[in-house]
Protein backbone atom coordinates (compact mmCIF):
# COMPACT_ATOMS: atom_id res chain seq x y z
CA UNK A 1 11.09 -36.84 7.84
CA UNK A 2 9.62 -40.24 7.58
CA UNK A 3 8.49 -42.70 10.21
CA UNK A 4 10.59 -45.90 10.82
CA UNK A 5 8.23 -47.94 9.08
CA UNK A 6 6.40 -46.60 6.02
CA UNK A 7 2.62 -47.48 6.04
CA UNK A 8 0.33 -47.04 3.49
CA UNK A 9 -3.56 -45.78 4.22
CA UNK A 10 -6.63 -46.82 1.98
CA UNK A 11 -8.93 -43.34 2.85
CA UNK A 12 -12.54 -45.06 1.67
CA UNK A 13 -15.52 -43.29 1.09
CA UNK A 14 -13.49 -39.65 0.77
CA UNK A 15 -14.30 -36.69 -1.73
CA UNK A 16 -11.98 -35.05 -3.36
CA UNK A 17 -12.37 -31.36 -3.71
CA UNK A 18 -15.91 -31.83 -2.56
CA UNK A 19 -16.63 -33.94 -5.19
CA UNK A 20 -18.15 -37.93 -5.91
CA UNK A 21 -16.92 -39.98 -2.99
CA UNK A 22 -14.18 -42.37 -4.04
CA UNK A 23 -11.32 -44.30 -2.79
CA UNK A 24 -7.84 -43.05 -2.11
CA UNK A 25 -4.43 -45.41 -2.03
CA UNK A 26 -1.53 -43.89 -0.21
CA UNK A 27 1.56 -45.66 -0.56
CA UNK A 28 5.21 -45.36 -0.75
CA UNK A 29 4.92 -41.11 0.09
CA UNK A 30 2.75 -41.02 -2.91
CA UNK A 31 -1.19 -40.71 -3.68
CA UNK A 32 -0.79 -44.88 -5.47
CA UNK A 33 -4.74 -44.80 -6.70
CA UNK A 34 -8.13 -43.20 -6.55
CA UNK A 35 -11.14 -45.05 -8.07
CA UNK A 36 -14.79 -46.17 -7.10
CA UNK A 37 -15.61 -48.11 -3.84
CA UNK A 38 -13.72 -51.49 -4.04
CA UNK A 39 -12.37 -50.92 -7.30
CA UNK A 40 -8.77 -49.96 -6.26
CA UNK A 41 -5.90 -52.52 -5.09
CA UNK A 42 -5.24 -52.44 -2.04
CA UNK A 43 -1.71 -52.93 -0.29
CA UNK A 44 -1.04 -55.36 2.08
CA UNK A 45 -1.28 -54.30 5.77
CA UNK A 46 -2.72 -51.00 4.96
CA UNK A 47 -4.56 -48.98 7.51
CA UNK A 48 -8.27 -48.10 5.97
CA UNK A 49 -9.81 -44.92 7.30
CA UNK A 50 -14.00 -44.53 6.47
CA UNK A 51 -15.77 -41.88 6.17
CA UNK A 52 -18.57 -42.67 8.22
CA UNK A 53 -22.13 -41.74 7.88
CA UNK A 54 -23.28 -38.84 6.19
CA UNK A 55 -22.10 -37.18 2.82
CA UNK A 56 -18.48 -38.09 3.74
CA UNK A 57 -15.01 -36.40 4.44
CA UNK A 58 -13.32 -33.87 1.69
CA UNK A 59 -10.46 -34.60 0.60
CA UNK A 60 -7.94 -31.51 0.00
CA UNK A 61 -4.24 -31.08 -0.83
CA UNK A 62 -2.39 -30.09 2.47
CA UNK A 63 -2.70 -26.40 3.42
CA UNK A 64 -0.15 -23.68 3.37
CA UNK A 65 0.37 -20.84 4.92
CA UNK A 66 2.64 -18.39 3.43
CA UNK A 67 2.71 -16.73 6.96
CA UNK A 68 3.48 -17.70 10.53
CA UNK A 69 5.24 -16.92 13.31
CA UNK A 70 7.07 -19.66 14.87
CA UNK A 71 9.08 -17.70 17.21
CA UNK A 72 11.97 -19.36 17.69
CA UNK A 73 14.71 -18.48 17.89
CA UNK A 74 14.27 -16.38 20.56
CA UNK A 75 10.96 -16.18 22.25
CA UNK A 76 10.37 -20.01 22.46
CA UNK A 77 8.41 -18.71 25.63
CA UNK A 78 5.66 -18.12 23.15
CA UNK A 79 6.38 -20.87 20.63
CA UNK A 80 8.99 -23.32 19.68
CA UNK A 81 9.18 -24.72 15.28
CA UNK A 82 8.44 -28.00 17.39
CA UNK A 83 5.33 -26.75 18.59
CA UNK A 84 4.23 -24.74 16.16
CA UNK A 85 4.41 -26.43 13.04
CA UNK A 86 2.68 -29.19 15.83
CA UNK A 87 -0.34 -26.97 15.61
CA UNK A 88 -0.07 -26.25 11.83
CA UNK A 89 -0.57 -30.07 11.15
CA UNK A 90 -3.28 -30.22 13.57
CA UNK A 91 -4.86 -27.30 11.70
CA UNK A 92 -4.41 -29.22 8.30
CA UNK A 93 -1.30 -27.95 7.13
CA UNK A 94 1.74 -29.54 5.24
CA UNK A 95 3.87 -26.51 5.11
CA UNK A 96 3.93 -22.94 6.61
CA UNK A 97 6.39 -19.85 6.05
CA UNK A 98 8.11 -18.94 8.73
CA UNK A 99 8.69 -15.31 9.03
CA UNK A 100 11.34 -13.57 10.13
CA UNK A 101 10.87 -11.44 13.26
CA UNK A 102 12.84 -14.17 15.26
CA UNK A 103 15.86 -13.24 17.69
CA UNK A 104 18.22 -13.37 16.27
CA UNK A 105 16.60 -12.05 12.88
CA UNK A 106 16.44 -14.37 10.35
CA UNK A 107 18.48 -11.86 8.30
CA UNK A 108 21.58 -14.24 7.29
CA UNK A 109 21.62 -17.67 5.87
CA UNK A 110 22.98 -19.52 9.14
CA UNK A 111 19.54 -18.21 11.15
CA UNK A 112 17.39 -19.27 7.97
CA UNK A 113 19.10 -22.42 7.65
CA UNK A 114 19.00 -22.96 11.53
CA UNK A 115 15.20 -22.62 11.40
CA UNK A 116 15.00 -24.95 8.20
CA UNK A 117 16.82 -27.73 9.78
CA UNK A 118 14.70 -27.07 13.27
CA UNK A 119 11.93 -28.01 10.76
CA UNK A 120 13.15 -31.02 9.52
CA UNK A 121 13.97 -32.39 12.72
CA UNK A 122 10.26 -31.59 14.19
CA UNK A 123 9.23 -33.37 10.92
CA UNK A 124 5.16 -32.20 11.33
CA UNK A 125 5.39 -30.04 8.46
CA UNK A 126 7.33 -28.53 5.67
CA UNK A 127 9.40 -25.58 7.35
CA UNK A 128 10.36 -22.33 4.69
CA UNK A 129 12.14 -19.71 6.16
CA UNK A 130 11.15 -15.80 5.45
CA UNK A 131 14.10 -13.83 5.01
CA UNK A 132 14.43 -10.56 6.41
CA UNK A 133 14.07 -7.51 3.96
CA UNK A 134 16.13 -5.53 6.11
CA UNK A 135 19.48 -5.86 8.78
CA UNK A 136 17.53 -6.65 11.85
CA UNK A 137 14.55 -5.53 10.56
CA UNK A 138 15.57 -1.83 10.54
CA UNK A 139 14.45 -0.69 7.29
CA UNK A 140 18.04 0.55 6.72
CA UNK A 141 20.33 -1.36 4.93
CA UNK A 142 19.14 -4.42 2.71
CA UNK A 143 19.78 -7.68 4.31
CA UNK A 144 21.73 -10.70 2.85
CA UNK A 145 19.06 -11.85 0.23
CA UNK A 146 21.23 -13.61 -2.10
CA UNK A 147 22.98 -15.58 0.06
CA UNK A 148 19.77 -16.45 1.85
CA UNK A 149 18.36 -17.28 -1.56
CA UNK A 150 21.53 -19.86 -1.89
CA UNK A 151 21.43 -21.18 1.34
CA UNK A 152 20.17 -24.81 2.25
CA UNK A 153 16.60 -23.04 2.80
CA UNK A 154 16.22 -21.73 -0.67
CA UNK A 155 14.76 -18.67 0.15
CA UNK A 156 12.22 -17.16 -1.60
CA UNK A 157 10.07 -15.12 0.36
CA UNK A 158 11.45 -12.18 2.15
CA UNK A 159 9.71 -9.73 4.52
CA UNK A 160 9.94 -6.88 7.32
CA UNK A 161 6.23 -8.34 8.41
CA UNK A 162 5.83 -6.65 11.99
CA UNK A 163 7.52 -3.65 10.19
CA UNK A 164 6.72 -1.68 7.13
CA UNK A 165 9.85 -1.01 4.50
CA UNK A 166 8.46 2.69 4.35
CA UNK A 167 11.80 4.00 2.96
CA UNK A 168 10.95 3.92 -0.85
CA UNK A 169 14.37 3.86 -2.43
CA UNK A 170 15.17 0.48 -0.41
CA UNK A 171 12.07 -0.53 -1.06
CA UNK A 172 12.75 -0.68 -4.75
CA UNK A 173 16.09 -1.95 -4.25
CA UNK A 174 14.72 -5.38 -2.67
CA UNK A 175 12.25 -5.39 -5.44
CA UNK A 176 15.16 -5.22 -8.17
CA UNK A 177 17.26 -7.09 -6.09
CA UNK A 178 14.64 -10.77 -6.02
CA UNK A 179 14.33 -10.60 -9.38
CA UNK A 180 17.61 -12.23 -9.88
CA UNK A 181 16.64 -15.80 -7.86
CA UNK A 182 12.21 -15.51 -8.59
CA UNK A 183 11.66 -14.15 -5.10
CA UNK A 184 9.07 -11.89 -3.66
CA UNK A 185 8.88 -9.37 -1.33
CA UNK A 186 6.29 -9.12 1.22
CA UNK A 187 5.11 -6.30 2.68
CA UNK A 188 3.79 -5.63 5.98
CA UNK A 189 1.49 -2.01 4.43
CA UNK A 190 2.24 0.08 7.46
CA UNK A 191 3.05 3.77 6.85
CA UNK A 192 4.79 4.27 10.63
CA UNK A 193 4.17 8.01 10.65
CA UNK A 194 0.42 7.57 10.55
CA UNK A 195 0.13 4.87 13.17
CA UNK A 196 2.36 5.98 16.06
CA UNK A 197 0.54 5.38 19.05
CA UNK A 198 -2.29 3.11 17.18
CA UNK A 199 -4.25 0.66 19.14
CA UNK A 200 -6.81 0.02 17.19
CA UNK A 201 -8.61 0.83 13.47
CA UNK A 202 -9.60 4.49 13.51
CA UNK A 203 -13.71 5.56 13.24
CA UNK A 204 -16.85 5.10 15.39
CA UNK A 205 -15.54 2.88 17.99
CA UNK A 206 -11.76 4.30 18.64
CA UNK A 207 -13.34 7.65 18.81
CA UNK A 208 -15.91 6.19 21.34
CA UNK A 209 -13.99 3.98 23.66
CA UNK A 210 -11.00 6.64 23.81
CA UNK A 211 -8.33 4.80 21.98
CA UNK A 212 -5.76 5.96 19.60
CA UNK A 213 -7.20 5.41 15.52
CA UNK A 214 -5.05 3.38 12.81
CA UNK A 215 -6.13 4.99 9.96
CA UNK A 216 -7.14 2.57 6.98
CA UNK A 217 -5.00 5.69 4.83
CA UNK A 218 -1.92 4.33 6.65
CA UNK A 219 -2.40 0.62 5.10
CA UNK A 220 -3.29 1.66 1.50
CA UNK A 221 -1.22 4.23 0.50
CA UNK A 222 1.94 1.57 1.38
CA UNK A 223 -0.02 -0.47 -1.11
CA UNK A 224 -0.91 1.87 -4.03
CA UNK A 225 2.91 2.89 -3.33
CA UNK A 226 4.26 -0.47 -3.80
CA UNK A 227 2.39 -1.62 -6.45
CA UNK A 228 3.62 0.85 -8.54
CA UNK A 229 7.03 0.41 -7.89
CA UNK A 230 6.53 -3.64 -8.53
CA UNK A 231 5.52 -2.30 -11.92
CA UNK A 232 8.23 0.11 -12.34
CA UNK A 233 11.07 -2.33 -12.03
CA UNK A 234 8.87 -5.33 -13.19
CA UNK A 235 8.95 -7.54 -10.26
CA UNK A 236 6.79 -9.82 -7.55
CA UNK A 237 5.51 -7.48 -4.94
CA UNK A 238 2.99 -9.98 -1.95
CA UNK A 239 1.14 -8.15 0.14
CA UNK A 240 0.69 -8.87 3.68
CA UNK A 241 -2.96 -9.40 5.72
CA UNK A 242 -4.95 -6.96 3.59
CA UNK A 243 -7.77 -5.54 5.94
CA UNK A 244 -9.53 -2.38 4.44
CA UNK A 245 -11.90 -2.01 1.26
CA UNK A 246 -9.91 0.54 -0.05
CA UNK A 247 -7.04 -2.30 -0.46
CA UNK A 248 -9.11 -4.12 -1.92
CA UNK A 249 -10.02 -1.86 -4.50
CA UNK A 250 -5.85 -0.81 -4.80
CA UNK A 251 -5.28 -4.40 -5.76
CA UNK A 252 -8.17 -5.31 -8.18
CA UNK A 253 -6.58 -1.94 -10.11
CA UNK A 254 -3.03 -3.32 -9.86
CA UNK A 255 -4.51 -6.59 -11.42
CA UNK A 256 -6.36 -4.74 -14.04
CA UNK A 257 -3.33 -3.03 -15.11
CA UNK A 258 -1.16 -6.44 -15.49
CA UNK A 259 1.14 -5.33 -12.18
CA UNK A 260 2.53 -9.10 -10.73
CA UNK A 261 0.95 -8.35 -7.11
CA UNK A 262 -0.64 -10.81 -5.12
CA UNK A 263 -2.59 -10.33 -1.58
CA UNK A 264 -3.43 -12.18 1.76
CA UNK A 265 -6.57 -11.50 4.01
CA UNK A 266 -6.41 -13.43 7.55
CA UNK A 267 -8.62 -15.63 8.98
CA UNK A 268 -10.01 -12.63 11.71
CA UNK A 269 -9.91 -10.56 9.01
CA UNK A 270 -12.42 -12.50 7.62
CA UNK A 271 -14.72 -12.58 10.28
CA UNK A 272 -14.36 -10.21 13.32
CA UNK A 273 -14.47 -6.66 13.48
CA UNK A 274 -13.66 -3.55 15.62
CA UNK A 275 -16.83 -3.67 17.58
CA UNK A 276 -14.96 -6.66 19.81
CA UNK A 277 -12.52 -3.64 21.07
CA UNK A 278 -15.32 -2.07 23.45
CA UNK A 279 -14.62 -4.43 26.11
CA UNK A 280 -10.67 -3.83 26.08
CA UNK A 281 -9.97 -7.64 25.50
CA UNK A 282 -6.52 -7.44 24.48
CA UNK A 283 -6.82 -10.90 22.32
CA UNK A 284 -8.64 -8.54 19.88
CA UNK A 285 -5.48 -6.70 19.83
CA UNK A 286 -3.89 -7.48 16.38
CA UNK A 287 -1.90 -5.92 13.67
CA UNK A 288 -3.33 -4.54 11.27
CA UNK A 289 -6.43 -4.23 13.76
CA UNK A 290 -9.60 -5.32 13.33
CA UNK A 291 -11.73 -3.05 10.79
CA UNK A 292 -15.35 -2.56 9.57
CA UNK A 293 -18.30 -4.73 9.09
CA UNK A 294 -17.91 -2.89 5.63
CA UNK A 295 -14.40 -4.07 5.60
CA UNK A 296 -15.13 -7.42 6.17
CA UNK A 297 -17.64 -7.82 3.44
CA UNK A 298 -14.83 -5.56 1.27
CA UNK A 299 -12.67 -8.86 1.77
CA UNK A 300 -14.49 -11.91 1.70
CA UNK A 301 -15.72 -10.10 -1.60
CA UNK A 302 -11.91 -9.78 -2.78
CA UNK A 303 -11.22 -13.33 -2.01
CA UNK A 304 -14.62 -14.88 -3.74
CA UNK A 305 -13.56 -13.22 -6.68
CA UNK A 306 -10.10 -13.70 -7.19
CA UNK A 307 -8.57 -10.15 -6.05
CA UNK A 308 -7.08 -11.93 -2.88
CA UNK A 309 -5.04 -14.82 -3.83
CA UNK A 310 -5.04 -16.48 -0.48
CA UNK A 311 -5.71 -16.66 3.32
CA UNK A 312 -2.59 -16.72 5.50
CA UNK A 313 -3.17 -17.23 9.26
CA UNK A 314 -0.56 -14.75 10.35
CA UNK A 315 -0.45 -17.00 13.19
CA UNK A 316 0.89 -14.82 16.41
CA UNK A 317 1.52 -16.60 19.68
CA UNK A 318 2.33 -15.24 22.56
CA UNK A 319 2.43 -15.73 26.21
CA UNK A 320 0.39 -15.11 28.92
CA UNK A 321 1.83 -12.06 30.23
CA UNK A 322 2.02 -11.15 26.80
CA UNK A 323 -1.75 -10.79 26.62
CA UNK A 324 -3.09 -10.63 30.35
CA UNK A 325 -2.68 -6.96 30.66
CA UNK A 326 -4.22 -3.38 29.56
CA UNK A 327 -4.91 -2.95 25.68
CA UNK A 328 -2.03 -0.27 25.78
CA UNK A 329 0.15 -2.89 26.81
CA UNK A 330 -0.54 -5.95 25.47
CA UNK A 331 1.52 -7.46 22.63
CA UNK A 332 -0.48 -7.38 18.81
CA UNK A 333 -1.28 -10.79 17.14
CA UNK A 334 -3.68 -13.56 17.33
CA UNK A 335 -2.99 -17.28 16.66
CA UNK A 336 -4.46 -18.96 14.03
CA UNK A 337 -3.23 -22.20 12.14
CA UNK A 338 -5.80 -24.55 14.21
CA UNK A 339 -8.95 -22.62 12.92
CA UNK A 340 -8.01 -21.10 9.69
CA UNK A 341 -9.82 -24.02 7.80
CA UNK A 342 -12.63 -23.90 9.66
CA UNK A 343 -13.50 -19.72 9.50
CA UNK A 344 -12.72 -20.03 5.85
CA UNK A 345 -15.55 -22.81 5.95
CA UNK A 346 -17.89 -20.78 7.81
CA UNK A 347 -17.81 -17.72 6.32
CA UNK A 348 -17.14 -18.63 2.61
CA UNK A 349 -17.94 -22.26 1.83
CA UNK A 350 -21.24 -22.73 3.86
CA UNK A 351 -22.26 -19.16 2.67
CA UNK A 352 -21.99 -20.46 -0.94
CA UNK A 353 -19.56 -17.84 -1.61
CA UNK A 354 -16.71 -20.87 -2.47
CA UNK A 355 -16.69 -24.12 -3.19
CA UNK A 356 -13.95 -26.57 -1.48
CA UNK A 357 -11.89 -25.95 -4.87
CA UNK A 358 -11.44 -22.85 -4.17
CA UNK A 359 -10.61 -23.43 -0.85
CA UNK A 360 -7.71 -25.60 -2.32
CA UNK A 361 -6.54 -22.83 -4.64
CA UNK A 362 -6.52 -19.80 -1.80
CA UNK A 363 -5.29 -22.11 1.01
CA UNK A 364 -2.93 -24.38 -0.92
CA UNK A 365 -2.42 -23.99 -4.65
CA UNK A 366 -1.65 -20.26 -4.64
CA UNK A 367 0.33 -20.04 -1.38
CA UNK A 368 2.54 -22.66 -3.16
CA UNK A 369 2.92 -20.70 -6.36
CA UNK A 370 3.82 -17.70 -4.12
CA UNK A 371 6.17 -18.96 -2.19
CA UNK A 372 7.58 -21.25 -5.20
CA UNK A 373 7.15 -24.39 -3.57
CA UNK A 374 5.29 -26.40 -6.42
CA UNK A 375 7.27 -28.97 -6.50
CA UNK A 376 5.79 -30.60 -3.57
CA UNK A 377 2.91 -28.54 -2.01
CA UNK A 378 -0.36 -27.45 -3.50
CA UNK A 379 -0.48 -30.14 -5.66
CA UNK A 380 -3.46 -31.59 -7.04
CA UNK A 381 -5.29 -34.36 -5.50
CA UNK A 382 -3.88 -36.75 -8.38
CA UNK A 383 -2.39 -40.79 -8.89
CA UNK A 384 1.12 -40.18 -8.45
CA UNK A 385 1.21 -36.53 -6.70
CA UNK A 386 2.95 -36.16 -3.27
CA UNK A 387 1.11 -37.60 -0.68
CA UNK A 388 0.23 -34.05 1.02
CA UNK A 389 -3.41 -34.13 2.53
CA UNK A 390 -5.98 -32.77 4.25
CA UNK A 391 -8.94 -34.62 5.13
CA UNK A 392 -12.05 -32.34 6.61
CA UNK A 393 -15.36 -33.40 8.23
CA UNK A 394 -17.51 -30.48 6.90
CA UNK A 395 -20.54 -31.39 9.36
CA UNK A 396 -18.21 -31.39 12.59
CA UNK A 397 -19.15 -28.59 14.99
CA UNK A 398 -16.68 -27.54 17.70
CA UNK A 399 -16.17 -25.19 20.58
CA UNK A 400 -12.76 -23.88 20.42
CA UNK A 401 -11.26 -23.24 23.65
CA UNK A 402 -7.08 -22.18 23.68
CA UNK A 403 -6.22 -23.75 26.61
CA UNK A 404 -6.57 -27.29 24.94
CA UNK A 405 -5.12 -26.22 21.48
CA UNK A 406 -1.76 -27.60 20.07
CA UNK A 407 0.07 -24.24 19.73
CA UNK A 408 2.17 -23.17 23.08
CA UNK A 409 -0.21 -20.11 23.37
CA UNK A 410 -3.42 -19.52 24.12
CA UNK A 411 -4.46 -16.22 22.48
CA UNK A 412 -7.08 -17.33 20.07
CA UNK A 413 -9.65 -14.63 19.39
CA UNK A 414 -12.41 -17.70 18.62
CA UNK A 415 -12.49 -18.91 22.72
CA UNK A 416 -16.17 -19.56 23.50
CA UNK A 417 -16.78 -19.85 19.79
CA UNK A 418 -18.56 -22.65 17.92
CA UNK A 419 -16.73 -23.52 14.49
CA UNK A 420 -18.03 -25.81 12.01
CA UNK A 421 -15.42 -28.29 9.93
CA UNK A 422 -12.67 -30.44 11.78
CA UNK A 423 -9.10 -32.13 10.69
CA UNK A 424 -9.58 -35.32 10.83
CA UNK A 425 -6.33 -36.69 8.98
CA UNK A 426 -3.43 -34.93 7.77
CA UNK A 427 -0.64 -36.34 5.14
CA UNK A 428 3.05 -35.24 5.10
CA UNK A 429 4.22 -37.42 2.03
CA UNK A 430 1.93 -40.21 2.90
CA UNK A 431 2.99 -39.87 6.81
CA UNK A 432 -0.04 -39.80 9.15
CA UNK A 433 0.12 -36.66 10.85
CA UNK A 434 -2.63 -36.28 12.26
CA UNK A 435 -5.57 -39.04 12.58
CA UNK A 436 -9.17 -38.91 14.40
CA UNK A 437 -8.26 -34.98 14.56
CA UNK A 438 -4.87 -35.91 17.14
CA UNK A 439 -1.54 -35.20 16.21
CA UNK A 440 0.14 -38.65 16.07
CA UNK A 441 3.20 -38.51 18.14
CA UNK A 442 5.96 -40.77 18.30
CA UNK A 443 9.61 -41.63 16.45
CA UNK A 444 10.42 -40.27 13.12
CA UNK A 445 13.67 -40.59 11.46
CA UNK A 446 15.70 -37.37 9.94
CA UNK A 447 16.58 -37.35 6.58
CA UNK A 448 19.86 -36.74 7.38
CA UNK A 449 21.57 -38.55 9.77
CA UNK A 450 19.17 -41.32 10.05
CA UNK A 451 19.04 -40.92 14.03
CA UNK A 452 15.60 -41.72 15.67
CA UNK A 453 14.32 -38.98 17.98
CA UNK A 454 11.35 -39.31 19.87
CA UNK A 455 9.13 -36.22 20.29
């Protein structure tokens, strides 16, 4: 998608990576020069953006999240691609995954292509489909990868996520199956049998507050499982929102023993814990739940030092009725793509654990690798690279509060938090986005047809 009139953006004062503060051309969809204050051309009638006072705004490739739910079609109740991928360029995004727990299942090539073209119409982000593992996510009968793979979507990621393939000998068969087009599978690490009934992580505080344990067993053995069959038939095996120690510690051997497996940790997994289930609060209701303090440290650990390749949001709206109810009822997930940047700030950058280059590589590089999107995301911050960008103010502090958030739903588990870091600008191929942290609404143009639509 492009606006009806192209305009190009001089970003002074801006540091790439973290780095020297420089200035940054954007022009014609492209990054057109980066060099010391005043020492780059500008174009006529370009729109300068400072960095104000202080140490200045980093500059980042655009984010991607190799996993969100955009809901639609189907439950556009909770979320609509329109709004969704709204939020994800409010949140700093270029490009998110969609996954495939949609209604109809995005188990065929019309749904996947359906959802890619809803994309390109919203025009906020880059929109991949997920393609089912499974017929209707039934863990079954393998779904229609290759043509999905073929289809105007290109399909490369495929996943059960919300379901587990437990059934080995399918399991295997996807994993054989990829290989063919470079895909992955991604695996939601759920072993059904040992989590009927859970509500929450089993230990101190299930066994306290009377509600049925997820053991951390039921997570890693799906892993250690998995990762040997990716070995076995020598193929890409993702796994989905990591959460124990013992994960961790499945992975690093994986790595150590040359297996092609990469991981995910969420943004809550980062950061909360099961404690927040003794008041009942259902938006601490998520899948996999909420773990240990030791589990926490067991993943910010894994991502500092490589084991975890990136953070996905796993971004989970829902509605209100959805969520206003008993734990035993409520619906699992949490949303995510409007604070991902800034926990990963918080609880990794300021604590010296990463610098803003890594934040690149686990928020944008990597999930473009994985997803094999390199072409035009997670590239680097480079004269003559797509225009895809993220520009942070590191010493922001704000209250986050879901009712005033651009995703339909509410159900963010960081209300009456303070976050540090805001979005102040985001790039789609040198296409404001976002600017002064609000999504800039108004025509755009689609590629296709060449028929303005106002959103």
């Amino acid at each position: 998608m492009s606006t009806a009139s192209t305009t190009a953006y001089v970003l002074r004062g801006v540091r790439p990576y973290g780095t020297d503060p420089v200035d940054v051309v954007l022009a014609d969809g492209v990054i057109a020069a980066i060099g010391a204050a005043g020492t780059v051309d500008v174009p006529e009638g370009a729109t300068e953006l400072a960095a104000g006072d202080g140490p200045g705004l980093v500059l980042l490739p655009g984010l991607v999240d190799l996993h969100t739910h955009l809901r639609e079609p189907g439950r556009e109740d909770a979320e609509t691609v329109f709004s969704g991928t709204r939020a994800a360029a409010a949140g700093g995004f270029t490009a998110v995954h969609a996954m495939a727990n949609t209604t109809p299942t995005q188990d065929t090539a019309g749904v996947v292509e359906q959802v890619y073209r809803l994309g390109q119409e919203a025009g906020w982000v880059d929109v991949h489909p997920v393609g089912a593992v499974t017929v209707g996510l039934g863990g079954e009968k393998l779904a229609e990868l290759g043509a999905m793979a073929d289809s105007a979507a290109r399909v490369r990621v495929f996943s059960d996520d919300g379901k587990c393939v437990h059934d080995p000998v399918l399991m295997r068969r996807a994993l054989e199956y990829v290989k063919a087009f470079d895909g992955v599978v991604a695996q939601h690490a759920q072993e059904p049998r040992l989590t009927e009934g859970a509500q929450m992580n089993e230990g101190v505080v299930s066994a306290q507050i009377g509600l049925t344990g997820w053991p951390a067993v039921a997570e890693e053995s799906i892993i250690a499982r998995d990762v040997l069959l990716a070995e076995h038939v020598g193929s890409r095996l993702h796994v989905c929102h990591l959460s124990t120690a013992g994960s961790v510690e499945i992975i690093r051997w994986a790595k150590g023993r040359g297996i092609d497996v990469t991981a995910e940790v969420t943004p809550h997994h980062l950061v909360l814990t099961d404690d927040l289930a003794r008041d009942y609060d259902p938006v601490f209701k998520v899948n996999p739940p909420l773990r240990t303090a030791k589990d926490v440290e067991a993943v910010r650990e894994g991502l500092a030092d490589g084991t975890i390749d990136i953070v996905a949001t796993d971004h989970a709206p829902h509605p209100v009725e959805d969520k206003d109810c008993e734990w035993s009822s409520a619906a699992f997930g949490m949303t995510g793509l409007e604070t991902a940047l800034s926990v990963v700030q918080q609880t990794m950058v300021d604590t010296g654990r990463m610098t803003w280059a890594d934040v690149a590589r686990v928020l944008s590089e990597n999930p473009s690798r994985i997803g094999r999107i390199t072409q035009s995301q997670g590239r680097p911050v480079a004269v003559g690279e797509p225009a895809n960008l993220t520009l942070v103010d590191p010493d922001a502090i704000r209250a986050i509060d879901g009712r005033t958030q651009v995703t339909a739903s509410d159900n963010t588990p960081f209300a009456g938090m303070e976050l540090p870091g805001r979005v102040v600008a985001t790039f789609l191929r040198g296409r404001a986005t976002v600017l002064d942290g609000t999504v800039v609404d108004g025509t755009v143009i689609d590629d296709k047809n060449l028929e303005g639509a106002t959103r």
